[in-house]
PDB file of N, CA and C in Angstrom:
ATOM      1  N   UNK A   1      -2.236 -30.749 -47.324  1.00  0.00           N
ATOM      2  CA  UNK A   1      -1.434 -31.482 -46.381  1.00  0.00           C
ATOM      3  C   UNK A   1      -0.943 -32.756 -47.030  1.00  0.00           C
ATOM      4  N   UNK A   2      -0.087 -33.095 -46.450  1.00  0.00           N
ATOM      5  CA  UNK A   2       0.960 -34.611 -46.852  1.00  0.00           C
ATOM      6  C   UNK A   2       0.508 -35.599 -45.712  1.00  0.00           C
ATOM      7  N   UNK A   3      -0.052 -36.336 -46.434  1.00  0.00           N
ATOM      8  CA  UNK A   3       0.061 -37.831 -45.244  1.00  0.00           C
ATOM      9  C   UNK A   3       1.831 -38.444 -45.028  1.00  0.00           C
ATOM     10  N   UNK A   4       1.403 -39.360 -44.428  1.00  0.00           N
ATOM     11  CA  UNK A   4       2.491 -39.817 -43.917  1.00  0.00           C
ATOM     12  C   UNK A   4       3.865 -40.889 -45.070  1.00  0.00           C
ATOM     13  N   UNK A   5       3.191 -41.005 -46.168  1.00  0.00           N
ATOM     14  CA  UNK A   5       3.513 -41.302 -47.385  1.00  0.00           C
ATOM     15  C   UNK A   5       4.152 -40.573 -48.640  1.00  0.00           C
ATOM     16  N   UNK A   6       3.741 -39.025 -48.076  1.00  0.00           N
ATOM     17  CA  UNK A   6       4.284 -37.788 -48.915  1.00  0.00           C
ATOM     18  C   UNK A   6       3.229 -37.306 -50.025  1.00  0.00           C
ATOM     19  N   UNK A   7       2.060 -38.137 -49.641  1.00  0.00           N
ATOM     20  CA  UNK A   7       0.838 -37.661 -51.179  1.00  0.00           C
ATOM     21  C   UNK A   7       0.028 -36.719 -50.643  1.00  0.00           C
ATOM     22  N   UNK A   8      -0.737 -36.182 -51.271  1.00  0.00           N
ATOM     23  CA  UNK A   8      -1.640 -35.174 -50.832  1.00  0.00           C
ATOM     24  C   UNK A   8      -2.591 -35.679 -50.174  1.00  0.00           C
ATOM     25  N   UNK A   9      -3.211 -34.982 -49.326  1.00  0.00           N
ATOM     26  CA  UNK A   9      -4.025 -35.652 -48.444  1.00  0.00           C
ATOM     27  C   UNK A   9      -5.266 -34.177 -48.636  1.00  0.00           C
ATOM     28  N   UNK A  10      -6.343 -34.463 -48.624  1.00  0.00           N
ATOM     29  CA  UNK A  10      -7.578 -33.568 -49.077  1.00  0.00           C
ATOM     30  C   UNK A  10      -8.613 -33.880 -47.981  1.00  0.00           C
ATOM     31  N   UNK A  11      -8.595 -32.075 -47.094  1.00  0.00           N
ATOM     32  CA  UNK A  11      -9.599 -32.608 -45.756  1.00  0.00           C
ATOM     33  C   UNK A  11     -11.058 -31.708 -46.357  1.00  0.00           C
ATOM     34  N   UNK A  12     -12.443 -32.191 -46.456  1.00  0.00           N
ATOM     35  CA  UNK A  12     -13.245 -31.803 -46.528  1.00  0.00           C
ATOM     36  C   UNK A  12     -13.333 -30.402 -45.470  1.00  0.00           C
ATOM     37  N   UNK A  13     -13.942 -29.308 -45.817  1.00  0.00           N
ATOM     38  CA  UNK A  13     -14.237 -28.035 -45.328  1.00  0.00           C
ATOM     39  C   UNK A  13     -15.169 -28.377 -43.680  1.00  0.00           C
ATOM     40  N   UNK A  14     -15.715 -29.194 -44.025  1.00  0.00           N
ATOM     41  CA  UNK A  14     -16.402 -30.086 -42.901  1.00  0.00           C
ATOM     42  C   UNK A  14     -15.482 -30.570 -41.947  1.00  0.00           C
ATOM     43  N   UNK A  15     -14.569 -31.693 -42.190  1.00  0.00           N
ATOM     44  CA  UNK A  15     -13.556 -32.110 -41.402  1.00  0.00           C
ATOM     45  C   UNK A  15     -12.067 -30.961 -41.046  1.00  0.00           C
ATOM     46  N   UNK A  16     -12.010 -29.791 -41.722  1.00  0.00           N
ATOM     47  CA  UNK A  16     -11.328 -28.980 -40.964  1.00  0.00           C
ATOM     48  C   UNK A  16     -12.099 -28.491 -40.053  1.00  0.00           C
ATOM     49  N   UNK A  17     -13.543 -27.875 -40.604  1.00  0.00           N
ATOM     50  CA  UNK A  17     -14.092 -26.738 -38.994  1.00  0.00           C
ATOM     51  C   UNK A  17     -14.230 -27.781 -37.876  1.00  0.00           C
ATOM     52  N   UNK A  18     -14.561 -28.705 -38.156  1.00  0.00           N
ATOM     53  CA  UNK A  18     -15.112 -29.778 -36.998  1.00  0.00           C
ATOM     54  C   UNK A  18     -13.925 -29.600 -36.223  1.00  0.00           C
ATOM     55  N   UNK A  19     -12.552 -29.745 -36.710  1.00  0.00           N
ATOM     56  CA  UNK A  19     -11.231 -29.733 -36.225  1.00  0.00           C
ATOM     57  C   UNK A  19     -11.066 -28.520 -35.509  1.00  0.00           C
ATOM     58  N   UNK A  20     -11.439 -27.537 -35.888  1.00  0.00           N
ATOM     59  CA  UNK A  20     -11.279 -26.173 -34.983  1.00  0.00           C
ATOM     60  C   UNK A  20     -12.055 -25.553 -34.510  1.00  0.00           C
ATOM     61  N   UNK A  21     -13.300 -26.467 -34.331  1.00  0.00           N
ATOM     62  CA  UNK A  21     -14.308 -25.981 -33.774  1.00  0.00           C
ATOM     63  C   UNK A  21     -14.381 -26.288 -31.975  1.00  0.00           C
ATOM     64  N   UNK A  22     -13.157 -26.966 -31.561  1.00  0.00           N
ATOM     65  CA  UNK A  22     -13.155 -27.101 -30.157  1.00  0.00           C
ATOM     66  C   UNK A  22     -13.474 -25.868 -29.557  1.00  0.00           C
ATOM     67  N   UNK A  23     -14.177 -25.561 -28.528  1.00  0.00           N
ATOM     68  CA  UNK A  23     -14.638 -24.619 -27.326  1.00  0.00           C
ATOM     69  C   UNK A  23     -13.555 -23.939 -27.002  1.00  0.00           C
ATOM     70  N   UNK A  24     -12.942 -22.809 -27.292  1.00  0.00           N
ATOM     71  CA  UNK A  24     -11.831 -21.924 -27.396  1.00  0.00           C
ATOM     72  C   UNK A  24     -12.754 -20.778 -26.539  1.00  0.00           C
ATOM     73  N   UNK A  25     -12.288 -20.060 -25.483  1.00  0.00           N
ATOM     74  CA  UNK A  25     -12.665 -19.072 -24.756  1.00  0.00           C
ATOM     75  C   UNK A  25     -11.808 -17.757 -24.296  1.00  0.00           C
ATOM     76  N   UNK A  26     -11.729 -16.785 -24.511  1.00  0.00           N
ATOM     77  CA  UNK A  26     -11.255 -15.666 -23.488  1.00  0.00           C
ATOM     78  C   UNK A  26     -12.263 -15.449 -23.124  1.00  0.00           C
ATOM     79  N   UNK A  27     -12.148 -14.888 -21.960  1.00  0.00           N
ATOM     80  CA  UNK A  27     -12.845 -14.735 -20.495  1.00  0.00           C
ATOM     81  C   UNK A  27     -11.893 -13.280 -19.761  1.00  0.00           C
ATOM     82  N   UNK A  28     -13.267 -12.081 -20.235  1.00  0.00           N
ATOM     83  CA  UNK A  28     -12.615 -10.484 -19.715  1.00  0.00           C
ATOM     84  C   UNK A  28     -12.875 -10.488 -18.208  1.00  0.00           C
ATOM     85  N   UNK A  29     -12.543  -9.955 -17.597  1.00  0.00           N
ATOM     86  CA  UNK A  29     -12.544  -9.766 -15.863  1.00  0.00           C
ATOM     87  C   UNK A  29     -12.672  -7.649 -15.618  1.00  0.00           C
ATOM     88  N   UNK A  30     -13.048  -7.783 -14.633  1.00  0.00           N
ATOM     89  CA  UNK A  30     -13.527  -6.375 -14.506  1.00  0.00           C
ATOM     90  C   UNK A  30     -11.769  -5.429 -14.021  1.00  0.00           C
ATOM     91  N   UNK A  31     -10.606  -6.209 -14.074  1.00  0.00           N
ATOM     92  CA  UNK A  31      -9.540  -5.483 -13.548  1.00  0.00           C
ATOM     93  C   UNK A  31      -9.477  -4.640 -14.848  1.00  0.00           C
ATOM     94  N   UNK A  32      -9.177  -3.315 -14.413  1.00  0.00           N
ATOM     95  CA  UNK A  32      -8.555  -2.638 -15.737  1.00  0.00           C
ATOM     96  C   UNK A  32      -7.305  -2.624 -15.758  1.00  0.00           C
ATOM     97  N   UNK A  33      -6.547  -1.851 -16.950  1.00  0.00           N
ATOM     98  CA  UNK A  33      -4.767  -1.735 -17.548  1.00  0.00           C
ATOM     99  C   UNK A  33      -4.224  -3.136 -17.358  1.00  0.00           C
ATOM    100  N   UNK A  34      -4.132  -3.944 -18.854  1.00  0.00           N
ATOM    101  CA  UNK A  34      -3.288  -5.039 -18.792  1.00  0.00           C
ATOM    102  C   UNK A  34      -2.310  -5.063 -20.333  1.00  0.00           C
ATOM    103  N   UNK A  35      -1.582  -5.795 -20.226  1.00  0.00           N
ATOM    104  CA  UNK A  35      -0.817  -6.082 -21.288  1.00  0.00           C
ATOM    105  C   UNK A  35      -1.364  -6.985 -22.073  1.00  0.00           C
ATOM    106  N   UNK A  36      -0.609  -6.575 -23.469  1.00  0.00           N
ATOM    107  CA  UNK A  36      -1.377  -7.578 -24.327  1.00  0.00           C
ATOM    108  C   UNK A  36      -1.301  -9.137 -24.572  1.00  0.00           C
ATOM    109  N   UNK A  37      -2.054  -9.736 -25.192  1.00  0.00           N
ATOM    110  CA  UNK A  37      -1.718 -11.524 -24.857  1.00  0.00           C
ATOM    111  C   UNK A  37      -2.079 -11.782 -26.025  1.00  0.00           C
ATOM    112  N   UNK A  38      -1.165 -12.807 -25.892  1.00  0.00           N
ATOM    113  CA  UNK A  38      -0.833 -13.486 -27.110  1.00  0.00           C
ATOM    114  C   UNK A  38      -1.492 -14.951 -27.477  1.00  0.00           C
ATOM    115  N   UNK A  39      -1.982 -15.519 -28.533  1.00  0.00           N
ATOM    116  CA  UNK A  39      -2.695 -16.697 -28.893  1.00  0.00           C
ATOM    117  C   UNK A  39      -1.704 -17.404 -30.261  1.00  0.00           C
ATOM    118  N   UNK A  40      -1.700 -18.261 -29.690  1.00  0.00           N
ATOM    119  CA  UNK A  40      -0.813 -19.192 -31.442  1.00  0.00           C
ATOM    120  C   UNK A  40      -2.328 -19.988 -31.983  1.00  0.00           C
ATOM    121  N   UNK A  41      -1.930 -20.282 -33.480  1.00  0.00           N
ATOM    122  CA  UNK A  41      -2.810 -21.242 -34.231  1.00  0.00           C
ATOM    123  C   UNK A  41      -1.840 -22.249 -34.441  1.00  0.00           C
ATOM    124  N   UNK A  42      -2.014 -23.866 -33.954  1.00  0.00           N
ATOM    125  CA  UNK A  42      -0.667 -24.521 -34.749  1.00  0.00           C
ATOM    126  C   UNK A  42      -1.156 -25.642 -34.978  1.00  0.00           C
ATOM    127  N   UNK A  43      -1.407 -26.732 -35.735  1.00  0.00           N
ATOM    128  CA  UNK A  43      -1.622 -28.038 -35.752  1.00  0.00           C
ATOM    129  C   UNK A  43      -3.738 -27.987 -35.951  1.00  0.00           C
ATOM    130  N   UNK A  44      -4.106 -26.747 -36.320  1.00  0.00           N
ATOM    131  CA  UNK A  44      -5.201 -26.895 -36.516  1.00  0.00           C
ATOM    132  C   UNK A  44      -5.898 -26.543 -35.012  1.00  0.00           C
ATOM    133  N   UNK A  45      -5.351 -25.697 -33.341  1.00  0.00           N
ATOM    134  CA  UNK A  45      -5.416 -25.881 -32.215  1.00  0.00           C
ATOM    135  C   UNK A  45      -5.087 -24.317 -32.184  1.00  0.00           C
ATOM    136  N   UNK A  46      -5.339 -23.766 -31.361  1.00  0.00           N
ATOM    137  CA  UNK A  46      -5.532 -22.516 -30.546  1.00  0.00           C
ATOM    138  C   UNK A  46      -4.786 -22.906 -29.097  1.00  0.00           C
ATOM    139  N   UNK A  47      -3.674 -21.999 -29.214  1.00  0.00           N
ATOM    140  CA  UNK A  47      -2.820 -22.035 -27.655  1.00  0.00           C
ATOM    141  C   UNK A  47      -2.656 -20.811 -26.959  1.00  0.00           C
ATOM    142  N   UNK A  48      -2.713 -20.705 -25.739  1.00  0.00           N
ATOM    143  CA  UNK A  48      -3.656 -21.805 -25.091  1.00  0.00           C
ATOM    144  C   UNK A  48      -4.834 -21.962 -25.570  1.00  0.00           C
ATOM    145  N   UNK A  49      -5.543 -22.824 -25.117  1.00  0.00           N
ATOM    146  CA  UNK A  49      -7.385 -23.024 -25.667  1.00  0.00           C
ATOM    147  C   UNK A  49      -8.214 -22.159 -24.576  1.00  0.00           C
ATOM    148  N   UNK A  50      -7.776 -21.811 -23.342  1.00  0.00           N
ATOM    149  CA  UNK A  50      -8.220 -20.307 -22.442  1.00  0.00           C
ATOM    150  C   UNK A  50      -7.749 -19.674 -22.137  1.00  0.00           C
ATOM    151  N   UNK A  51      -8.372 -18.421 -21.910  1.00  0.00           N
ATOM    152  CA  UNK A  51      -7.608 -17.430 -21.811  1.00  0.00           C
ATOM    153  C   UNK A  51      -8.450 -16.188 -20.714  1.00  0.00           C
ATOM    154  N   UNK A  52      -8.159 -15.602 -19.278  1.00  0.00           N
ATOM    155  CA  UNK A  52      -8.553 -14.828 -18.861  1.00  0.00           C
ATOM    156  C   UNK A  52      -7.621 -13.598 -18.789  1.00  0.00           C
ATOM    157  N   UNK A  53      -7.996 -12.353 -19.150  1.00  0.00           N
ATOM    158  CA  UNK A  53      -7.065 -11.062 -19.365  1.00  0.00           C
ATOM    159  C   UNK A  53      -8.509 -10.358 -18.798  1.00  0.00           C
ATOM    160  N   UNK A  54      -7.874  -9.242 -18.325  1.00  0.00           N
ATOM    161  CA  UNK A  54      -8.011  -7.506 -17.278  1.00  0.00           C
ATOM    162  C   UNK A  54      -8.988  -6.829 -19.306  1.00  0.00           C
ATOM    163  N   UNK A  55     -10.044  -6.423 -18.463  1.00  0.00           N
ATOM    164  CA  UNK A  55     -11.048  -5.628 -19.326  1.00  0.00           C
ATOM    165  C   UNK A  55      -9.629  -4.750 -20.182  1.00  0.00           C
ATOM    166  N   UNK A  56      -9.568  -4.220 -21.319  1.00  0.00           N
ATOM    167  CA  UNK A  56      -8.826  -3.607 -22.018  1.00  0.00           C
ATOM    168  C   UNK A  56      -7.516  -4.022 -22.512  1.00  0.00           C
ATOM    169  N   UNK A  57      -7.595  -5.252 -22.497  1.00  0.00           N
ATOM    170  CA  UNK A  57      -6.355  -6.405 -22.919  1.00  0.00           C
ATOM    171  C   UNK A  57      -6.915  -6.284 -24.720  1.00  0.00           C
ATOM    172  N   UNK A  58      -5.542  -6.087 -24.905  1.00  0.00           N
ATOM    173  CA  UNK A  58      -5.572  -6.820 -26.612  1.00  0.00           C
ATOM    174  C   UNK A  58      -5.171  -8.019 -26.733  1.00  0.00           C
ATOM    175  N   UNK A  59      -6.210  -8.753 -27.711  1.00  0.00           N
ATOM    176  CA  UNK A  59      -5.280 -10.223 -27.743  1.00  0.00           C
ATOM    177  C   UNK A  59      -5.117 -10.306 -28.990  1.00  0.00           C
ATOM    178  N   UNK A  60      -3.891 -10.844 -29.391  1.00  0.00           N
ATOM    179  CA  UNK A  60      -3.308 -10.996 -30.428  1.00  0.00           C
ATOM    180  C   UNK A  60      -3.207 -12.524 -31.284  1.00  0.00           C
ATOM    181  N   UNK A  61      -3.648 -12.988 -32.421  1.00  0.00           N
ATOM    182  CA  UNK A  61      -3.774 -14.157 -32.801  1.00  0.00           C
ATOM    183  C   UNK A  61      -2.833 -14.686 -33.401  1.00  0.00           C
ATOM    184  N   UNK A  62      -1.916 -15.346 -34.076  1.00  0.00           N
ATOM    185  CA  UNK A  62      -0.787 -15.752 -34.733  1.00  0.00           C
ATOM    186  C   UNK A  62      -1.143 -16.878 -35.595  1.00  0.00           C
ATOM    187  N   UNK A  63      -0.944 -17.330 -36.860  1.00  0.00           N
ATOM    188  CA  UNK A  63      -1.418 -18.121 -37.344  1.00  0.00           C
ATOM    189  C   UNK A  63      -0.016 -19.054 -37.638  1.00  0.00           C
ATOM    190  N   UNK A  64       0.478 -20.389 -37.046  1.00  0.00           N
ATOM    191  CA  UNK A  64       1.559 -20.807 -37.082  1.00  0.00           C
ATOM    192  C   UNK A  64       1.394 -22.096 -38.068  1.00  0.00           C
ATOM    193  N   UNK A  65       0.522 -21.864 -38.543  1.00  0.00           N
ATOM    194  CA  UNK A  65       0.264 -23.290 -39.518  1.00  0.00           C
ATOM    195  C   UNK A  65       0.628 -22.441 -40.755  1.00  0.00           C
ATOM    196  N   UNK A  66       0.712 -23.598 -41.774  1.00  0.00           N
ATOM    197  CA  UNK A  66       1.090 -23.139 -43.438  1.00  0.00           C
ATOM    198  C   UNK A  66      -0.339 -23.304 -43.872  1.00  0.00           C
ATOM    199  N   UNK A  67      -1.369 -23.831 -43.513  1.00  0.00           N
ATOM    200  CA  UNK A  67      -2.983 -23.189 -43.932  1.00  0.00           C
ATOM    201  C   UNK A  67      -3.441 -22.131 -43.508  1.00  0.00           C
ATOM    202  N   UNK A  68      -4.247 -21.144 -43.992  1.00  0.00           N
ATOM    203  CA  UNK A  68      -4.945 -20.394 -43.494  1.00  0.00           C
ATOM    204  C   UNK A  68      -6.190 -20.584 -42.572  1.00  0.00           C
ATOM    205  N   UNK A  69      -6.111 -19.689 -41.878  1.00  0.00           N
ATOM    206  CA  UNK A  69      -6.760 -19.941 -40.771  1.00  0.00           C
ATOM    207  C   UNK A  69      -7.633 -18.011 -40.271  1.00  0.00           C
ATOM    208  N   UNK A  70      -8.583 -18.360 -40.204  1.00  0.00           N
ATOM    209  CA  UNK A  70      -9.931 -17.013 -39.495  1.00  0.00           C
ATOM    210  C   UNK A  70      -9.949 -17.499 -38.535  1.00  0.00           C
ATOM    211  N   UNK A  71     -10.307 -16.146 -37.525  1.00  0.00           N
ATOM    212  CA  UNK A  71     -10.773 -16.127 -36.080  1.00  0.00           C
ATOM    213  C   UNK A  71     -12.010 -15.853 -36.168  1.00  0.00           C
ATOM    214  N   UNK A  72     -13.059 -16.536 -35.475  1.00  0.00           N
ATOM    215  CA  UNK A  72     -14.829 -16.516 -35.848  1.00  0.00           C
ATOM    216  C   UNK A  72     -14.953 -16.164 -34.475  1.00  0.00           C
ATOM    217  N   UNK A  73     -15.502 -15.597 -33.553  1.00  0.00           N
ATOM    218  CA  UNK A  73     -16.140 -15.319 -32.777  1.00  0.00           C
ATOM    219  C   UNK A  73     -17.655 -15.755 -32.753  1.00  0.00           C
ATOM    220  N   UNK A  74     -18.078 -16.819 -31.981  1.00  0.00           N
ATOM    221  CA  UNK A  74     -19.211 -17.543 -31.682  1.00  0.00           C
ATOM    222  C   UNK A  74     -20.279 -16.668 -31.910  1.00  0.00           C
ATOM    223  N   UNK A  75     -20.353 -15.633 -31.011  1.00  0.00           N
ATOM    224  CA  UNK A  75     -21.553 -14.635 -31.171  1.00  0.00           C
ATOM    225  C   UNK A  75     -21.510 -13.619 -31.805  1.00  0.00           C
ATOM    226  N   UNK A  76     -20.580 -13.788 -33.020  1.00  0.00           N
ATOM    227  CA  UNK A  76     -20.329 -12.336 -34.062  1.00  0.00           C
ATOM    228  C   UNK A  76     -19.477 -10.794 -33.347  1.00  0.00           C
ATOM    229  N   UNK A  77     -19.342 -11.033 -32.119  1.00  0.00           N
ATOM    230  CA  UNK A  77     -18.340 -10.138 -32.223  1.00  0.00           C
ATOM    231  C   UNK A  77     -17.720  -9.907 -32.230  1.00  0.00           C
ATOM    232  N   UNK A  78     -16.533 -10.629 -33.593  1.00  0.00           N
ATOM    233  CA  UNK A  78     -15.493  -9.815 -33.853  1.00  0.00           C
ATOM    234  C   UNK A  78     -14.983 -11.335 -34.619  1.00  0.00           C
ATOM    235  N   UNK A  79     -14.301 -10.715 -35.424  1.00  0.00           N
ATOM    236  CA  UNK A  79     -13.510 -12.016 -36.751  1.00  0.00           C
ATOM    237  C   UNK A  79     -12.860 -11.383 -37.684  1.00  0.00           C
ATOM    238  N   UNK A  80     -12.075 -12.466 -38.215  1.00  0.00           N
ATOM    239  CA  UNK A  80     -10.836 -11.969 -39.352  1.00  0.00           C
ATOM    240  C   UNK A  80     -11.210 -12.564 -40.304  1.00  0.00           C
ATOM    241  N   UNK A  81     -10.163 -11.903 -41.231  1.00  0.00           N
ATOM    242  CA  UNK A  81     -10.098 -12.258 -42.767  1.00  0.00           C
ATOM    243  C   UNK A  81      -8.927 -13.942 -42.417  1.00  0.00           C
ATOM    244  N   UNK A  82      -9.067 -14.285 -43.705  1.00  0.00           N
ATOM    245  CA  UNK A  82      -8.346 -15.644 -43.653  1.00  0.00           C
ATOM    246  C   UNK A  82      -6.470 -15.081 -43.301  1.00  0.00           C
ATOM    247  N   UNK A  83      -6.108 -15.891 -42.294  1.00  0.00           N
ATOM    248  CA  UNK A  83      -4.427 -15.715 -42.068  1.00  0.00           C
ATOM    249  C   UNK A  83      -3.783 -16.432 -42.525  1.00  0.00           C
ATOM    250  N   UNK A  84      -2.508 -15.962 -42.978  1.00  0.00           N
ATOM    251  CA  UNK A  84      -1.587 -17.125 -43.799  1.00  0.00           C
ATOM    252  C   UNK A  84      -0.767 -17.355 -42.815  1.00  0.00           C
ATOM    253  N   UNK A  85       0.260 -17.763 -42.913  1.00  0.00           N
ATOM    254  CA  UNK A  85       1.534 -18.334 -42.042  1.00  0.00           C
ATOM    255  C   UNK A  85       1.984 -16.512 -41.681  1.00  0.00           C
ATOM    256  N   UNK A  86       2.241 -16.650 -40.624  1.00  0.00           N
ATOM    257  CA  UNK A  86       2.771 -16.037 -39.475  1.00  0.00           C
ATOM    258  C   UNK A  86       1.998 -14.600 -39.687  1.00  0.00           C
ATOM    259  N   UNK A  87       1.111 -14.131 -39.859  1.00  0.00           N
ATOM    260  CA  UNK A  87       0.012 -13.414 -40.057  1.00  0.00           C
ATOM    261  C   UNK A  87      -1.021 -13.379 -38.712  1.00  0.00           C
ATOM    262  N   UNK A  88      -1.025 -12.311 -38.757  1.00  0.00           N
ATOM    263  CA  UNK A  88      -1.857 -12.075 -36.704  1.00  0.00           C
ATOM    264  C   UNK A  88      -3.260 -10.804 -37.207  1.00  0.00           C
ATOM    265  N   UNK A  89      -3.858 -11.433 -35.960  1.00  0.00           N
ATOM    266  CA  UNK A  89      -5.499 -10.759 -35.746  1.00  0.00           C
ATOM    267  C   UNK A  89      -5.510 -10.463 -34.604  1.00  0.00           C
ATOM    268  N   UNK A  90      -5.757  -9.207 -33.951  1.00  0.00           N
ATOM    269  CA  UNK A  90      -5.625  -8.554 -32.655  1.00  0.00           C
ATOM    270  C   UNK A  90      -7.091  -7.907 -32.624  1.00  0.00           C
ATOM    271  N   UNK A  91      -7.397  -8.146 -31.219  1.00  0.00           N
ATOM    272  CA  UNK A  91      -8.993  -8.119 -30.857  1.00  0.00           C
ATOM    273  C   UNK A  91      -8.983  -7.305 -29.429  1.00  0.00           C
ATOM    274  N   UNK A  92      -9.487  -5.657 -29.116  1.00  0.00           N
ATOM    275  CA  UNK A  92      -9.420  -5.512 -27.414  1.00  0.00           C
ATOM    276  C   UNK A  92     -10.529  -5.396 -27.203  1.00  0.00           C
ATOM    277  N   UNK A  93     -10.658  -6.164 -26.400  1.00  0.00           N
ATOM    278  CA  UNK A  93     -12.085  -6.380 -25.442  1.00  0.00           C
ATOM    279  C   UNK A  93     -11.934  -5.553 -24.355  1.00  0.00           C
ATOM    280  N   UNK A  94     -12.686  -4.601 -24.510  1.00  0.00           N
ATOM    281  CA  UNK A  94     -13.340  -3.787 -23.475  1.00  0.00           C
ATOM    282  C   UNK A  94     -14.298  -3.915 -22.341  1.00  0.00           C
ATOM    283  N   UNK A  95     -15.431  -5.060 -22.848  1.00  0.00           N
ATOM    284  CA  UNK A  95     -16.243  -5.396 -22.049  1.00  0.00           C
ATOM    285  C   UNK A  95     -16.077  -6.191 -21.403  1.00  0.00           C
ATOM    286  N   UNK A  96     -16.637  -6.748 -20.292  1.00  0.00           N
ATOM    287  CA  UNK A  96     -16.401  -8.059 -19.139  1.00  0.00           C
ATOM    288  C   UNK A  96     -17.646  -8.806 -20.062  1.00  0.00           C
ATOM    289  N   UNK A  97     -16.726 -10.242 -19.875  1.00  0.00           N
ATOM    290  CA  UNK A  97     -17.671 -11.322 -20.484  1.00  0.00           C
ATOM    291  C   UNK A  97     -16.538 -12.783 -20.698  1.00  0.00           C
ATOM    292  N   UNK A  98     -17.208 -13.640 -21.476  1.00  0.00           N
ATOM    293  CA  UNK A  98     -17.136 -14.620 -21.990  1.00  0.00           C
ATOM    294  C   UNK A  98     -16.742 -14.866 -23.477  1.00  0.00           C
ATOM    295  N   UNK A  99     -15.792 -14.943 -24.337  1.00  0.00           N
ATOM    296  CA  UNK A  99     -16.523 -14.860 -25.924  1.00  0.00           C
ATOM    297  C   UNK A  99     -15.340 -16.367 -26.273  1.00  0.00           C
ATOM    298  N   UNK A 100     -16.476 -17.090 -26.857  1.00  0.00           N
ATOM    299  CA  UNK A 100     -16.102 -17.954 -26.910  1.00  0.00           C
ATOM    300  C   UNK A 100     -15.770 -17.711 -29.382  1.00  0.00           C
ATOM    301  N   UNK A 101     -15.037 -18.676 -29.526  1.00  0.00           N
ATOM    302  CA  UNK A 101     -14.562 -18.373 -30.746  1.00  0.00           C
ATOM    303  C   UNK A 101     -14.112 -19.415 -31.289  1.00  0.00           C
ATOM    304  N   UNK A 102     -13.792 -19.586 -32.563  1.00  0.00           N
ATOM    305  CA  UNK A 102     -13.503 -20.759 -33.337  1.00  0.00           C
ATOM    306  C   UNK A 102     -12.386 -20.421 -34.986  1.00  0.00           C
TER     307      UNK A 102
END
């Protein structure tokens, strides 16, 4: 990244996750047949930051930053390989629950 000066600016591996480690949630519901939904990555942020979709929803991830960026799933179920710019990770949750992710 470029600071505001145009020089390189160097964020410790620490100070990025901390950055994307905000409380990011989809939240499955017991309705079945839904369409799929969509998630952006942009500014180091997950949009929206919640998300409730119908049991059998795919959600789709988008990575809109020029860093790469993984989808971690809090409790291991389910994550990507690193995304580059405009590069997507699609996840269908079948089960009713909570899964919170980073």
């Amino acid at each position: 990244m470029k600071d505001h000066n145009g020089k390189l600016e160097w964020r410790s591996a620490a100070a990025i996750a901390a950055a994307a480690m905000a409380i990011v949630i989809v939240t499955v519901t017991h309705v079945a047949a839904a369409a799929p939904a969509a998630l952006g990555i942009k500014d180091f942020k997950f949009s929206p930051p919640t998300l409730t979709v119908p049991a059998g929803t795919t959600v789709t991830w988008t990575n809109r930053d020029e860093e790469p960026h993984a989808i971690t799933s809090a409790g291991g179920a389910f994550g990507s390989a690193g995304l580059s710019h405009d590069e997507t990770f699609a996840q269908t949750f079948t089960d009713r629950g909570t899964y919170q992710y980073f």
